[in-house]
C-alpha atoms as a PDB file:
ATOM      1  CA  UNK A   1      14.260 182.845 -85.676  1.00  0.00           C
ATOM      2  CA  UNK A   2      16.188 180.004 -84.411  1.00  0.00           C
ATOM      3  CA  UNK A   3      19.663 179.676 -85.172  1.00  0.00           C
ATOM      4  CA  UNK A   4      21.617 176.065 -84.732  1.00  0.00           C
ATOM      5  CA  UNK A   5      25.289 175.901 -84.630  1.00  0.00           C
ATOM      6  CA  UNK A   6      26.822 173.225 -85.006  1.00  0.00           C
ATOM      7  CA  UNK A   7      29.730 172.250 -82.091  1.00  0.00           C
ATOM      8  CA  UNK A   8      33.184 170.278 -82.620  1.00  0.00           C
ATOM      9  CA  UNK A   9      33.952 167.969 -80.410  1.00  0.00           C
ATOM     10  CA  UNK A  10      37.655 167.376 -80.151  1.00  0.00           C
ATOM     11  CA  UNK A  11      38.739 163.714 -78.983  1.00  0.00           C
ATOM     12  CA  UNK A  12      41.983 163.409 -77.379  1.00  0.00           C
ATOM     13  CA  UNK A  13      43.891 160.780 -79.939  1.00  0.00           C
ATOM     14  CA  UNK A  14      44.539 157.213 -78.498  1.00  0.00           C
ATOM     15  CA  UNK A  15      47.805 155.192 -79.117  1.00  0.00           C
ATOM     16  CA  UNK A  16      49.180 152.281 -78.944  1.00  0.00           C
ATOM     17  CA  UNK A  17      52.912 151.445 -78.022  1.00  0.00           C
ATOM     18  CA  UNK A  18      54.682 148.016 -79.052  1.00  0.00           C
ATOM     19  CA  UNK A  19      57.637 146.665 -78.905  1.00  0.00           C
ATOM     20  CA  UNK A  20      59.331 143.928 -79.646  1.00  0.00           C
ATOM     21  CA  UNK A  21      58.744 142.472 -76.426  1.00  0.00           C
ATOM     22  CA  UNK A  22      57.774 143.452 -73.425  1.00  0.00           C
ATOM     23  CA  UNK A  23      60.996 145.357 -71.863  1.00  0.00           C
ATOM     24  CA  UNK A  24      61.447 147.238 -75.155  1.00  0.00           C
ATOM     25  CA  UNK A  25      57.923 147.953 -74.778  1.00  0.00           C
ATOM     26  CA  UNK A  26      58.701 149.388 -71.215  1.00  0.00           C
ATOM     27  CA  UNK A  27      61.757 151.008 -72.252  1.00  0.00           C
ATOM     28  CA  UNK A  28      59.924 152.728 -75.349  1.00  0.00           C
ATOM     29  CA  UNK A  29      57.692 153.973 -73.355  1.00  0.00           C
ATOM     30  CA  UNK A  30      60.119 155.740 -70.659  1.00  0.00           C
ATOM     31  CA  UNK A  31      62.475 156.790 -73.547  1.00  0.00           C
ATOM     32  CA  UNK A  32      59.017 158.163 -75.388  1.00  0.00           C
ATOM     33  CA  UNK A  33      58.731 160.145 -72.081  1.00  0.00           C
ATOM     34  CA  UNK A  34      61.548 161.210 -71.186  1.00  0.00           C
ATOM     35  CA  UNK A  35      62.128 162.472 -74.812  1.00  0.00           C
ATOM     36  CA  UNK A  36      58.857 164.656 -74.657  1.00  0.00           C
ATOM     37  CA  UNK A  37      59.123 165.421 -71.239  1.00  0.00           C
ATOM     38  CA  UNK A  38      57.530 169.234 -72.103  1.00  0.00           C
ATOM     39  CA  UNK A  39      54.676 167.393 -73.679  1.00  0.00           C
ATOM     40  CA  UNK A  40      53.830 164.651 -70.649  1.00  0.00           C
ATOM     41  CA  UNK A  41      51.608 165.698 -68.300  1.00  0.00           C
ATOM     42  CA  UNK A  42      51.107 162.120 -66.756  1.00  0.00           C
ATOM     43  CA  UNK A  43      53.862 159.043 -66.931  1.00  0.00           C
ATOM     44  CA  UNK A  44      52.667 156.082 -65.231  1.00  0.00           C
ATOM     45  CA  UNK A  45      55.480 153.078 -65.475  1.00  0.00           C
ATOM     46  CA  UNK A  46      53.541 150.093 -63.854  1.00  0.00           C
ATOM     47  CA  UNK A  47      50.436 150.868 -66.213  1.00  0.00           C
ATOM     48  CA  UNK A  48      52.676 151.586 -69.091  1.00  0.00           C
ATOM     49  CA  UNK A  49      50.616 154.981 -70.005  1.00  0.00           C
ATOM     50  CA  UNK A  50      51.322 158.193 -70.546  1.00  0.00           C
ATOM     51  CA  UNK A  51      48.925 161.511 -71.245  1.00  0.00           C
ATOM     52  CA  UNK A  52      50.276 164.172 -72.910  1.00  0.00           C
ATOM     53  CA  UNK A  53      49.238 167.892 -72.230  1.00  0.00           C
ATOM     54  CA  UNK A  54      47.148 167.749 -75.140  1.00  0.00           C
ATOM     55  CA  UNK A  55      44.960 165.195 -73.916  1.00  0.00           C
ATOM     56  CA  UNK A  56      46.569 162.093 -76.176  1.00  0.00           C
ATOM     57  CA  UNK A  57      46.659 159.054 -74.341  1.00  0.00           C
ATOM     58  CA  UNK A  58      49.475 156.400 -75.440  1.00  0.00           C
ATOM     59  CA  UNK A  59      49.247 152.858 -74.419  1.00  0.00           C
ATOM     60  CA  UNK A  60      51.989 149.978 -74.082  1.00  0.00           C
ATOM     61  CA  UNK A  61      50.377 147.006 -75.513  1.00  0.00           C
ATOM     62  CA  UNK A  62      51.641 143.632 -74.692  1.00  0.00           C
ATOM     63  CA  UNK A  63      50.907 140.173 -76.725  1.00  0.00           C
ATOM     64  CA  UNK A  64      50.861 138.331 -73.924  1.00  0.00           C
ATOM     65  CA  UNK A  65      48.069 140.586 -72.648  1.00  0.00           C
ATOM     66  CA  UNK A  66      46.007 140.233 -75.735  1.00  0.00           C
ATOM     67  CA  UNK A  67      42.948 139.790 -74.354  1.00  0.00           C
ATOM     68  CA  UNK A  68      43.374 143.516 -72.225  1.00  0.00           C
ATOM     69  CA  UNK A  69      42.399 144.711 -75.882  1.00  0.00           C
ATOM     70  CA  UNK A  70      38.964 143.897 -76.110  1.00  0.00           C
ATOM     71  CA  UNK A  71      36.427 147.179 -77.172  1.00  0.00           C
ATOM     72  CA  UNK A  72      39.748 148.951 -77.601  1.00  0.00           C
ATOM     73  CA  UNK A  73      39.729 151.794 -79.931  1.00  0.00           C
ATOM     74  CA  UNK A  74      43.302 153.074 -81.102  1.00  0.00           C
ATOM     75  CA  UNK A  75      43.580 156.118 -84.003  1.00  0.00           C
ATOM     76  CA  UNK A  76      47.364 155.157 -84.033  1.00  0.00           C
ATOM     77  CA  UNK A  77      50.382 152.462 -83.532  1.00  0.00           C
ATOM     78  CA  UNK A  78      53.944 152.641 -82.559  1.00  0.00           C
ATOM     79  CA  UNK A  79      55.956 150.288 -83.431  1.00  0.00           C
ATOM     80  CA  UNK A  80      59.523 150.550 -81.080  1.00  0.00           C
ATOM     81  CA  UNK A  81      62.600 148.262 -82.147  1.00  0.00           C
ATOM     82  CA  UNK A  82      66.406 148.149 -82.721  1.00  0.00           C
ATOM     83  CA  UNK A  83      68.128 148.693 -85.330  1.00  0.00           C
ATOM     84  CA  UNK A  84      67.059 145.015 -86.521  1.00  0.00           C
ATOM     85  CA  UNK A  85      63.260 146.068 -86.834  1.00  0.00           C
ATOM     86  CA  UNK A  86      62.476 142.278 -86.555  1.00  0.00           C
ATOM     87  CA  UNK A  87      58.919 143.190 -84.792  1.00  0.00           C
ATOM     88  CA  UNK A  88      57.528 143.856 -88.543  1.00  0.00           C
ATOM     89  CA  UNK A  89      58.213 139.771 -89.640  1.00  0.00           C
ATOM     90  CA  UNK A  90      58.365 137.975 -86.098  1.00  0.00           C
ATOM     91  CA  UNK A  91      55.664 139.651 -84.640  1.00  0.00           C
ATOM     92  CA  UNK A  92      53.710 140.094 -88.091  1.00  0.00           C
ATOM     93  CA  UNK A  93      50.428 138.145 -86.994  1.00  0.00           C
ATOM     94  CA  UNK A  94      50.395 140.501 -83.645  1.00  0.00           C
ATOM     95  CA  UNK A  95      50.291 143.673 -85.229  1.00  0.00           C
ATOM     96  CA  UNK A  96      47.756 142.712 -87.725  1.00  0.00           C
ATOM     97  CA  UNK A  97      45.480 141.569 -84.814  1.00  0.00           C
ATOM     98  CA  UNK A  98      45.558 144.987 -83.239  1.00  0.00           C
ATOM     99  CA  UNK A  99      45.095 146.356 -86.580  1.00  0.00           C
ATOM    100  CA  UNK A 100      42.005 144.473 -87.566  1.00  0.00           C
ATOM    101  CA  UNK A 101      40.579 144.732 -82.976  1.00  0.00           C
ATOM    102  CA  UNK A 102      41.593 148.387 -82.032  1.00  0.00           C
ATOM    103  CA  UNK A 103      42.467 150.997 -85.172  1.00  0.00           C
ATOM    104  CA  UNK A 104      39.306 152.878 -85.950  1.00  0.00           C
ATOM    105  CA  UNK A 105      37.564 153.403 -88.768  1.00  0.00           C
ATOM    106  CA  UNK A 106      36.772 156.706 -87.231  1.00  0.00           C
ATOM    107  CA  UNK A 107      40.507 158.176 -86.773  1.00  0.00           C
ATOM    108  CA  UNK A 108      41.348 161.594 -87.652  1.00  0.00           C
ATOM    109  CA  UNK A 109      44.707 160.126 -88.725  1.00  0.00           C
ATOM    110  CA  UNK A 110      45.673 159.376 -92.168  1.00  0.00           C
ATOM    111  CA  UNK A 111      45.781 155.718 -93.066  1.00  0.00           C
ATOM    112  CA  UNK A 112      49.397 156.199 -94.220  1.00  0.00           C
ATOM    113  CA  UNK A 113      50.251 157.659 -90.685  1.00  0.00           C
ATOM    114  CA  UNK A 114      48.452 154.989 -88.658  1.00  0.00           C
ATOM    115  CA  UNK A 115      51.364 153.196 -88.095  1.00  0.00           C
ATOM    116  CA  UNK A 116      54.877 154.821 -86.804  1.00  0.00           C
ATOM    117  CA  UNK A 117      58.095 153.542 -86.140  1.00  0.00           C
ATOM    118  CA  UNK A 118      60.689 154.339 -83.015  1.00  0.00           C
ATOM    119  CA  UNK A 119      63.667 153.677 -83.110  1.00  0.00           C
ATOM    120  CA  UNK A 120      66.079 152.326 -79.882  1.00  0.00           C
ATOM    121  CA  UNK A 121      68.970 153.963 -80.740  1.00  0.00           C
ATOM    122  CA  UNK A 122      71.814 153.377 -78.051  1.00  0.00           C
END
């Protein structure tokens, strides 16, 4: 008798980090870090990436880097911005390109939790 059991395979999550330009972007990322610092296994500033202990992988993506997008695959967003949140109207046509290139059909993540928001709050 042969007996098949059928094995999991859990995929570290993959996210991407915006902000309204590039030094939010930056400084999102390092406050992201430094605000989860039990959680970060690996913060890397010139890449703009950080692994958590969990295996998620977070991403600062850049629109004048675009292109760095290509094949892609994201299960999540963060959005970072003041207080203004004027990256959901001025940099509308942005997001929706990384929405349509990189979030996958495929994510374990809810469609309602795709895309967060966090706050710079000084």
């Amino acid at each position: 008798m042969i007996i098949i059991r059928e094995i999991e395979q859990v995929v570290p999550l993959k996210i991407g980090f915006i902000g309204y330009n590039s030094q939010l972007t930056q400084d999102g990322l390092r406050k992201f870090a430094e605000n989860n610092k039990e959680d970060v296994a690996i913060y890397n500033y010139k890449q703009s990436y950080i692994r958590l202990k969990d295996g998620t992988e977070i991403f600062g993506l850049y629109e004048n880097r675009i292109g760095d997008l290509r094949g892609r695959r994201l299960d999540q967003f963060i959005l970072f911005d003041d207080e203004r949140w004027e990256i959901k109207w001025k940099k509308y046509n942005f997001n929706k390109q990384i929405m349509e290139r990189c979030l996958s059909d495929y994510s374990c993540i809810p469609e309602e939790f795709q895309i967060l928001e966090y706050e710079d709050i000084r």
